[in-house]
C-alpha atoms as a PDB file:
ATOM      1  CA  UNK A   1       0.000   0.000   0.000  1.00  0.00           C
ATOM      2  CA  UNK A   2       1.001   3.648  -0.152  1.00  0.00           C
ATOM      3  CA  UNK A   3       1.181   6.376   2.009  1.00  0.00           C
ATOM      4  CA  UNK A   4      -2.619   7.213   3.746  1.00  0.00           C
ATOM      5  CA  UNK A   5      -4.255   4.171   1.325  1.00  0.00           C
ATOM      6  CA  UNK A   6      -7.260   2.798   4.348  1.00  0.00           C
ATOM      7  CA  UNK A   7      -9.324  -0.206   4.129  1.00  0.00           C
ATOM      8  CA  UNK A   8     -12.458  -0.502   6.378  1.00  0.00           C
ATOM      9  CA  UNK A   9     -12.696  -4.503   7.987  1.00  0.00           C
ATOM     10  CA  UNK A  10     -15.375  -6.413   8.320  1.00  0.00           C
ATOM     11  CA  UNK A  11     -15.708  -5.216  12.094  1.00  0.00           C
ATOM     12  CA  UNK A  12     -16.760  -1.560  10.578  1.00  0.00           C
ATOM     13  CA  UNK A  13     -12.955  -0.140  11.357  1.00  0.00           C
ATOM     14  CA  UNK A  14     -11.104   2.122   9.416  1.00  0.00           C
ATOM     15  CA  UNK A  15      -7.479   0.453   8.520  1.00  0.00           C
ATOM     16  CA  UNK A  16      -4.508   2.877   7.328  1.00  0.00           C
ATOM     17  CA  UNK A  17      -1.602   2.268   6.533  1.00  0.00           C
ATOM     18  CA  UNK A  18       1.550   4.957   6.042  1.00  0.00           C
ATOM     19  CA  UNK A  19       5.112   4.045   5.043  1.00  0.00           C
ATOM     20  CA  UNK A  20       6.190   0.737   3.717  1.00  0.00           C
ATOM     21  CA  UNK A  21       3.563  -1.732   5.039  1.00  0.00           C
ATOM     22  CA  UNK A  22       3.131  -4.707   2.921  1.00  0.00           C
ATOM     23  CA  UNK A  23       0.009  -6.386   2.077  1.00  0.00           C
ATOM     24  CA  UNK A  24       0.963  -9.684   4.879  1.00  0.00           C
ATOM     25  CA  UNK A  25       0.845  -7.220   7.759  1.00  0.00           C
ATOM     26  CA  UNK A  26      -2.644  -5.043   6.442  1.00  0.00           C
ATOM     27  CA  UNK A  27      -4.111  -9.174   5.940  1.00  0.00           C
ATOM     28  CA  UNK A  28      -2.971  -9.744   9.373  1.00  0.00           C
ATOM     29  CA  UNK A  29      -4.148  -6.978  10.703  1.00  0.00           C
ATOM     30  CA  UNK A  30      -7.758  -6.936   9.435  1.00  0.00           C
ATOM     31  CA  UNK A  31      -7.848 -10.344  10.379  1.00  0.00           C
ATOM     32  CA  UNK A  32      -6.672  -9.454  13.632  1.00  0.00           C
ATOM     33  CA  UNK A  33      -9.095  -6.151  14.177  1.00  0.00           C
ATOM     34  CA  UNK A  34     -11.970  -8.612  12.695  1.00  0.00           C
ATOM     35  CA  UNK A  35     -11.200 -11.073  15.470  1.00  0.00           C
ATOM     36  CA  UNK A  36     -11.219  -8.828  17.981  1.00  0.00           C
ATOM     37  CA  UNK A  37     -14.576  -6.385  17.761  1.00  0.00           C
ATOM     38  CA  UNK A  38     -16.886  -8.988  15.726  1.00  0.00           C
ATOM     39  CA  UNK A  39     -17.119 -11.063  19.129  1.00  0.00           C
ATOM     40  CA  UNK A  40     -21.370 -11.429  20.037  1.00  0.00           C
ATOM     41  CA  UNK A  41     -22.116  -9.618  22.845  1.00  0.00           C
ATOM     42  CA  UNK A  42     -19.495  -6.390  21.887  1.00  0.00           C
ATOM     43  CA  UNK A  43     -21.305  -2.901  21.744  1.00  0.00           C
ATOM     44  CA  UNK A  44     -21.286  -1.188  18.729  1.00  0.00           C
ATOM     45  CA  UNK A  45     -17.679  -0.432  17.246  1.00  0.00           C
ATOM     46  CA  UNK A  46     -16.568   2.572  15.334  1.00  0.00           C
ATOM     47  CA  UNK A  47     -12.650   3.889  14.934  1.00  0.00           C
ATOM     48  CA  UNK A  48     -10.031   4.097  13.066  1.00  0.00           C
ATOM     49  CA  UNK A  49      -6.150   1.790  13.173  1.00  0.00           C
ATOM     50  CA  UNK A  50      -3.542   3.086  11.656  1.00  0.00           C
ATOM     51  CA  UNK A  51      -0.117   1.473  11.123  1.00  0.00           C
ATOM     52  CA  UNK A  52       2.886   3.016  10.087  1.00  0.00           C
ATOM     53  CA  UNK A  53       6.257   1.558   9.032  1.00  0.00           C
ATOM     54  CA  UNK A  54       9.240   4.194   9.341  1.00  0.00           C
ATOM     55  CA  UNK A  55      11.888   4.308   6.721  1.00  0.00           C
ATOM     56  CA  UNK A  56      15.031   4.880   8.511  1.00  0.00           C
ATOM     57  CA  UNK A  57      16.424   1.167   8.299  1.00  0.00           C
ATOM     58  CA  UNK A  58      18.384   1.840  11.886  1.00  0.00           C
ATOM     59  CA  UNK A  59      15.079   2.608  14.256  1.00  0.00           C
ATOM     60  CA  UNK A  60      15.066  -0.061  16.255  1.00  0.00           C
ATOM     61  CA  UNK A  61      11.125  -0.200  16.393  1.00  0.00           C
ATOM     62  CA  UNK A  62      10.100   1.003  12.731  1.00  0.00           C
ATOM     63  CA  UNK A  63       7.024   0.233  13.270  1.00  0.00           C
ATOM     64  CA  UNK A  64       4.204   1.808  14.687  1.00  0.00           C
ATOM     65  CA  UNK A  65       0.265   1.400  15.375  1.00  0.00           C
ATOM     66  CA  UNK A  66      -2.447   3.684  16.879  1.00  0.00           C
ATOM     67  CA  UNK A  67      -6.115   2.599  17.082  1.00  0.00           C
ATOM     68  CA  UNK A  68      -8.753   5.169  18.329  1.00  0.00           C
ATOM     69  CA  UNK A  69     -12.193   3.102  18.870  1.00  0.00           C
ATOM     70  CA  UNK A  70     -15.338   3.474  20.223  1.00  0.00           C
ATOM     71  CA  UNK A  71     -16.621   1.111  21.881  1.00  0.00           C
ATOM     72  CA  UNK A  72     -20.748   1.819  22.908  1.00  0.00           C
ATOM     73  CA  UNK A  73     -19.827   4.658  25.386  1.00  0.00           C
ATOM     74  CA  UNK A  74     -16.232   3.727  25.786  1.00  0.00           C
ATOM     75  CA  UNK A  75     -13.695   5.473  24.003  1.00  0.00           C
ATOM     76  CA  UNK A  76     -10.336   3.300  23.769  1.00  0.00           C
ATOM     77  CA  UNK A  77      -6.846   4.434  22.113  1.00  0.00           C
ATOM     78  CA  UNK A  78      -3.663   2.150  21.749  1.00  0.00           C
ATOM     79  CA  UNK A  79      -0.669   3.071  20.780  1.00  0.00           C
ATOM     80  CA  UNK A  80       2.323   0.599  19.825  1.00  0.00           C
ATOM     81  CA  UNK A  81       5.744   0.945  19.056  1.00  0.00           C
ATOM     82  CA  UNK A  82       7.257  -2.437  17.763  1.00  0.00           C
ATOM     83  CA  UNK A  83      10.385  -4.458  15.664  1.00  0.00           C
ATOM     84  CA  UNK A  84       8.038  -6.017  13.074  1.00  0.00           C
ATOM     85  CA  UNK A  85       4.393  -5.375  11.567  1.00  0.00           C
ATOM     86  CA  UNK A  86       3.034  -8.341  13.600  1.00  0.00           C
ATOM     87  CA  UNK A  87       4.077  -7.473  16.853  1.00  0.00           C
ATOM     88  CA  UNK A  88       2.960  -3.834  16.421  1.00  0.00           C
ATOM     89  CA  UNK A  89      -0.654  -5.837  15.108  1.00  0.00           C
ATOM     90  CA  UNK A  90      -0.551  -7.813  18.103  1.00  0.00           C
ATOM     91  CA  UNK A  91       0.339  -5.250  20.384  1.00  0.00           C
ATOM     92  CA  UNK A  92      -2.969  -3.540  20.292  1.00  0.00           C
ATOM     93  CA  UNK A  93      -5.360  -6.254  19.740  1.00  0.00           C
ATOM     94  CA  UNK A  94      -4.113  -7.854  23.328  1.00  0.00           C
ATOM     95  CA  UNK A  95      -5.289  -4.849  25.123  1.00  0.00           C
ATOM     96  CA  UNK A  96      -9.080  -3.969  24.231  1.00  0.00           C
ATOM     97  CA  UNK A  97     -11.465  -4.674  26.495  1.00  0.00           C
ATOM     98  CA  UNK A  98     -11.896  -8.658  26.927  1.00  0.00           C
ATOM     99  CA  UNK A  99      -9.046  -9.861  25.404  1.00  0.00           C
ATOM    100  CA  UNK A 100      -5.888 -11.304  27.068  1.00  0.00           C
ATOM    101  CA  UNK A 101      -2.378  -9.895  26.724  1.00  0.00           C
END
């Protein structure tokens, strides 16, 4: 993808993507975000993810993630700094409400 391309998911999210992020990480990360907030029982779900790969090959954590969601009434925001796009995916996903870390 290129800089500010976005994808919504299945779960009604807005995914977008800056930098160099391949295809395998935005896959993983829908699948991820679709996981996540299509559970029964979730309120509604609105928000945006966006992940961001940095170009300078000697930053030790290139990659970065910040999802802004509601959730019902709740408003929950995540950010990530990671080595590789599926840590930074996972990073977030482990901490929304009723997941495990």
């Amino acid at each position: 993808m290129t800089e500010n391309d976005s994808l919504a998911t299945a779960a009604g999210v807005l995914l977008c993507s800056g930098g160099e992020v391949d295809e395998e990480t935005l896959a993983y990360a829908r699948t991820k975000i679709d996981a996540v907030l299509s559970r029964p029982g979730l309120p509604a779900v609105t928000g945006e993810v966006h992940i961001t790969r940095a170009s300078a090959n000697h930053a030790d954590r290139p990659w970065s993630a910040t999802a802004a969601l509601h959730l019902g009434q709740r408003e929950v925001v995540v950010l990530a700094e990671e080595a590789t796009g599926r840590e930074v995916v996972f990073r977030p996903a482990s901490v929304l409400p009723g997941t495990c870390a």
